[in-house]
N, C-alpha and C. Protein backbone atom coordinates (compact mmCIF):
# COMPACT_ATOMS: atom_id res chain seq x y z
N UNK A 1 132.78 195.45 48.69
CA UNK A 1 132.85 195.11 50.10
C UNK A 1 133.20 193.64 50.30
N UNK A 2 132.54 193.06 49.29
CA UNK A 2 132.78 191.65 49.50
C UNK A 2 134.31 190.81 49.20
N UNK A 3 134.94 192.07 48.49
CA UNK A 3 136.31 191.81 47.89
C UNK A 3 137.17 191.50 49.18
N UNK A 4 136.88 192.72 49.83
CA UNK A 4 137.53 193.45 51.36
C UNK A 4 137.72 192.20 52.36
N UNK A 5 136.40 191.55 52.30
CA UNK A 5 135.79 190.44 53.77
C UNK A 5 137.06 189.14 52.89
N UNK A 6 136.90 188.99 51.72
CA UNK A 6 137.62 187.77 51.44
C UNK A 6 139.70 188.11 51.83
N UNK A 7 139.49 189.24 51.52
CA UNK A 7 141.44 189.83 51.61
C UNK A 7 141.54 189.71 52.82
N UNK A 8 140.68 190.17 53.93
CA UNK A 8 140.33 189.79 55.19
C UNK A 8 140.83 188.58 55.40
N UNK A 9 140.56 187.59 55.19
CA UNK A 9 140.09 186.38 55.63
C UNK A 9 141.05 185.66 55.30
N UNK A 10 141.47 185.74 53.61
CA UNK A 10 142.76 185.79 53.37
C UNK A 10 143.99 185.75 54.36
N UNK A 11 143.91 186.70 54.93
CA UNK A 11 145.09 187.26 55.47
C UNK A 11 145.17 186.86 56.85
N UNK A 12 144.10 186.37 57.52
CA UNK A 12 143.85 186.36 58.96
C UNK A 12 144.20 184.49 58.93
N UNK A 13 144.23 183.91 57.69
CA UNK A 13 144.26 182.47 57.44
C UNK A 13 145.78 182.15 57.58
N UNK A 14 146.73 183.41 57.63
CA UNK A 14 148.01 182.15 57.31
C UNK A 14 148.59 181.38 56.37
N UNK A 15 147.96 181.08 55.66
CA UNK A 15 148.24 180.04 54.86
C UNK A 15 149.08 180.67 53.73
N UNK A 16 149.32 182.16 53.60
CA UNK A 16 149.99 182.66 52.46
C UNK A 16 151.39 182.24 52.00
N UNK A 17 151.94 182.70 52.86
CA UNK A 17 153.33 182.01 52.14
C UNK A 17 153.29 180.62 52.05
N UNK A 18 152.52 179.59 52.84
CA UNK A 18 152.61 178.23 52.55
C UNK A 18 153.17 177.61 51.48
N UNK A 19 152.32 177.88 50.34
CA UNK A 19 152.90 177.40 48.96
C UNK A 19 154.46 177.59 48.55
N UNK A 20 154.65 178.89 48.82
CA UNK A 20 156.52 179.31 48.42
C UNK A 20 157.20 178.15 49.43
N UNK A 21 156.85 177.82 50.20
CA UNK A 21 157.28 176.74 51.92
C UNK A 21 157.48 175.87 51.06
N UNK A 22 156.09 175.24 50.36
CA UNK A 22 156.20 173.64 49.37
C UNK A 22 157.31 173.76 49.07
N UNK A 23 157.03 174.82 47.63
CA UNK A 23 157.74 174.77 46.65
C UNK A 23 159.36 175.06 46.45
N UNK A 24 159.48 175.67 47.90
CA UNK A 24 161.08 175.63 48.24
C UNK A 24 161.75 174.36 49.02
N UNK A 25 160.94 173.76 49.60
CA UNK A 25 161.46 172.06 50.02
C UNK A 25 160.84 171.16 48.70
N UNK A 26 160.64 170.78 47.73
CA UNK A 26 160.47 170.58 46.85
C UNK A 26 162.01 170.80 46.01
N UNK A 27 162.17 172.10 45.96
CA UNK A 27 163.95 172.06 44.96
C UNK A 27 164.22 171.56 45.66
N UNK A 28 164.48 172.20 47.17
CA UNK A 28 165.84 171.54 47.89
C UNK A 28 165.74 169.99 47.99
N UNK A 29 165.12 169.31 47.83
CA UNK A 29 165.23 167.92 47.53
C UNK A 29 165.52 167.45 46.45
N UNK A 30 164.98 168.13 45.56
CA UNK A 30 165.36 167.87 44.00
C UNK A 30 167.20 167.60 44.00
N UNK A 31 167.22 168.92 44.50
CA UNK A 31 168.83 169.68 44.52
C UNK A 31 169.53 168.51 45.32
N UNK A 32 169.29 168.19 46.58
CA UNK A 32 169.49 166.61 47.43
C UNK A 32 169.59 165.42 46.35
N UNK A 33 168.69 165.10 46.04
CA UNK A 33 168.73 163.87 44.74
C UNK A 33 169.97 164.38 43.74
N UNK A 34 169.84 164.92 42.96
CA UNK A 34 170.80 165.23 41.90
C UNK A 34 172.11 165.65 42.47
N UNK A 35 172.27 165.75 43.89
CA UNK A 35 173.70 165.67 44.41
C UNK A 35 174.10 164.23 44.44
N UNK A 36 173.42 163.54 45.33
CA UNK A 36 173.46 162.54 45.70
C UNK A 36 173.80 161.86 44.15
N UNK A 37 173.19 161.71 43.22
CA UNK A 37 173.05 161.07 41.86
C UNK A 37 174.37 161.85 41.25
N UNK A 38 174.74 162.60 41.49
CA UNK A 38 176.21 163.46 40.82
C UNK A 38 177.14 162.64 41.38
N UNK A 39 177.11 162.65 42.83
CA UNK A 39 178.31 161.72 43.73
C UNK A 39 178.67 160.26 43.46
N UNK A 40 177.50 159.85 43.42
CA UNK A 40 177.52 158.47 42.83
C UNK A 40 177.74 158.21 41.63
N UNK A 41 177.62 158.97 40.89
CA UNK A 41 178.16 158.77 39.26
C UNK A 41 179.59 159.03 39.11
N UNK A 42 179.93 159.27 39.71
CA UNK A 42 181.54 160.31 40.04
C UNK A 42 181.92 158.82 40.81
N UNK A 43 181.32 158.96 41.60
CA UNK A 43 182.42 157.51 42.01
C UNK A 43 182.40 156.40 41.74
N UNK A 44 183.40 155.53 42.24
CA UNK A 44 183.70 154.09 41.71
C UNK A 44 182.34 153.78 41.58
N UNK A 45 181.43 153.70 42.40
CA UNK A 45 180.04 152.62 42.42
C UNK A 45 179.20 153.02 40.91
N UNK A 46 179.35 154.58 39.93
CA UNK A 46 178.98 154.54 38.87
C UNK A 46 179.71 154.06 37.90
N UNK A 47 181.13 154.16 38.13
CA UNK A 47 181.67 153.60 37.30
C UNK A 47 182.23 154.72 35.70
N UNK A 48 182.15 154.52 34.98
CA UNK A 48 182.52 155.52 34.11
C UNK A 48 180.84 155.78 33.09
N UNK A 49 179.76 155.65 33.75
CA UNK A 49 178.80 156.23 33.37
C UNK A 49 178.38 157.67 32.85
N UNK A 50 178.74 158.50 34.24
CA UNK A 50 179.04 159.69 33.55
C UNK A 50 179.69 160.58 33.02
N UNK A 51 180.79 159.72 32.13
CA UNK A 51 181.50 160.01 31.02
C UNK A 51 180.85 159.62 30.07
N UNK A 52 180.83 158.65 30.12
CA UNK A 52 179.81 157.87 28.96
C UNK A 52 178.26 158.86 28.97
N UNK A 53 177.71 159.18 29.54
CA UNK A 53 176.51 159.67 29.45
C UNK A 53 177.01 160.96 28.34
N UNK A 54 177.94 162.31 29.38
CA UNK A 54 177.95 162.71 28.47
C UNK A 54 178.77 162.73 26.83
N UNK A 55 179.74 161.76 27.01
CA UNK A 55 180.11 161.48 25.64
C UNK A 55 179.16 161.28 24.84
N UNK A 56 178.17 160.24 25.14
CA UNK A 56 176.73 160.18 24.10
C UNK A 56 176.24 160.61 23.69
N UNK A 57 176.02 161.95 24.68
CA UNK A 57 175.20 163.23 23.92
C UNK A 57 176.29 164.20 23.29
N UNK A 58 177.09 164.30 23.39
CA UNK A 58 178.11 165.29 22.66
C UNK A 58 178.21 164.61 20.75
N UNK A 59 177.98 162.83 21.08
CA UNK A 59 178.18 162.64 19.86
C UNK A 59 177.28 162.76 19.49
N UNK A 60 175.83 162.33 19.90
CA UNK A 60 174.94 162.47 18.82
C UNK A 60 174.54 164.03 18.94
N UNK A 61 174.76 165.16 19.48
CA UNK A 61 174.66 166.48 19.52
C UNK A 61 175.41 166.81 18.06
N UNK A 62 176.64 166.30 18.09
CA UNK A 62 177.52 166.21 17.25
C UNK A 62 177.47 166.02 15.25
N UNK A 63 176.50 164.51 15.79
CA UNK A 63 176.15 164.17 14.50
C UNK A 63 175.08 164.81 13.74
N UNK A 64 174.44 165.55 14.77
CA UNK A 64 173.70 166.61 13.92
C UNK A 64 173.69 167.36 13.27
N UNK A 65 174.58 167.99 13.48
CA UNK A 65 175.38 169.20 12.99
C UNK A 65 176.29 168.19 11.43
């Protein structure tokens, strides 16, 4: 019975989907930043960074092998 009163209460609170709410404005900002940080690396103001970034890891990916 006591299970019942809490699913109750649970449910009458709202608050359920809340968390999926966070945790989906949470990516989408993530996703915001790492655009933003893509664009800027891409353009003049990064400069040839992210070539260089991933050239770096291709070589030392590379030298592993």
């Amino acid at each position: 019975m006591t299970h019942v009163i809490r699913w109750l209460a649970a449910r009458a609170s709202g608050e359920r989907g809340q968390a999926t709410v966070e945790y989906f404005l949470v990516i989408l900002a993530a996703t915001a930043l790492a655009f933003i940080a893509l664009k800027w690396l891409q353009s003049g103001s990064g400069g040839g960074l992210l070539s260089d970034l991933f050239g770096g890891v291709i070589k030392w990916v590379l030298g592993k092998f």
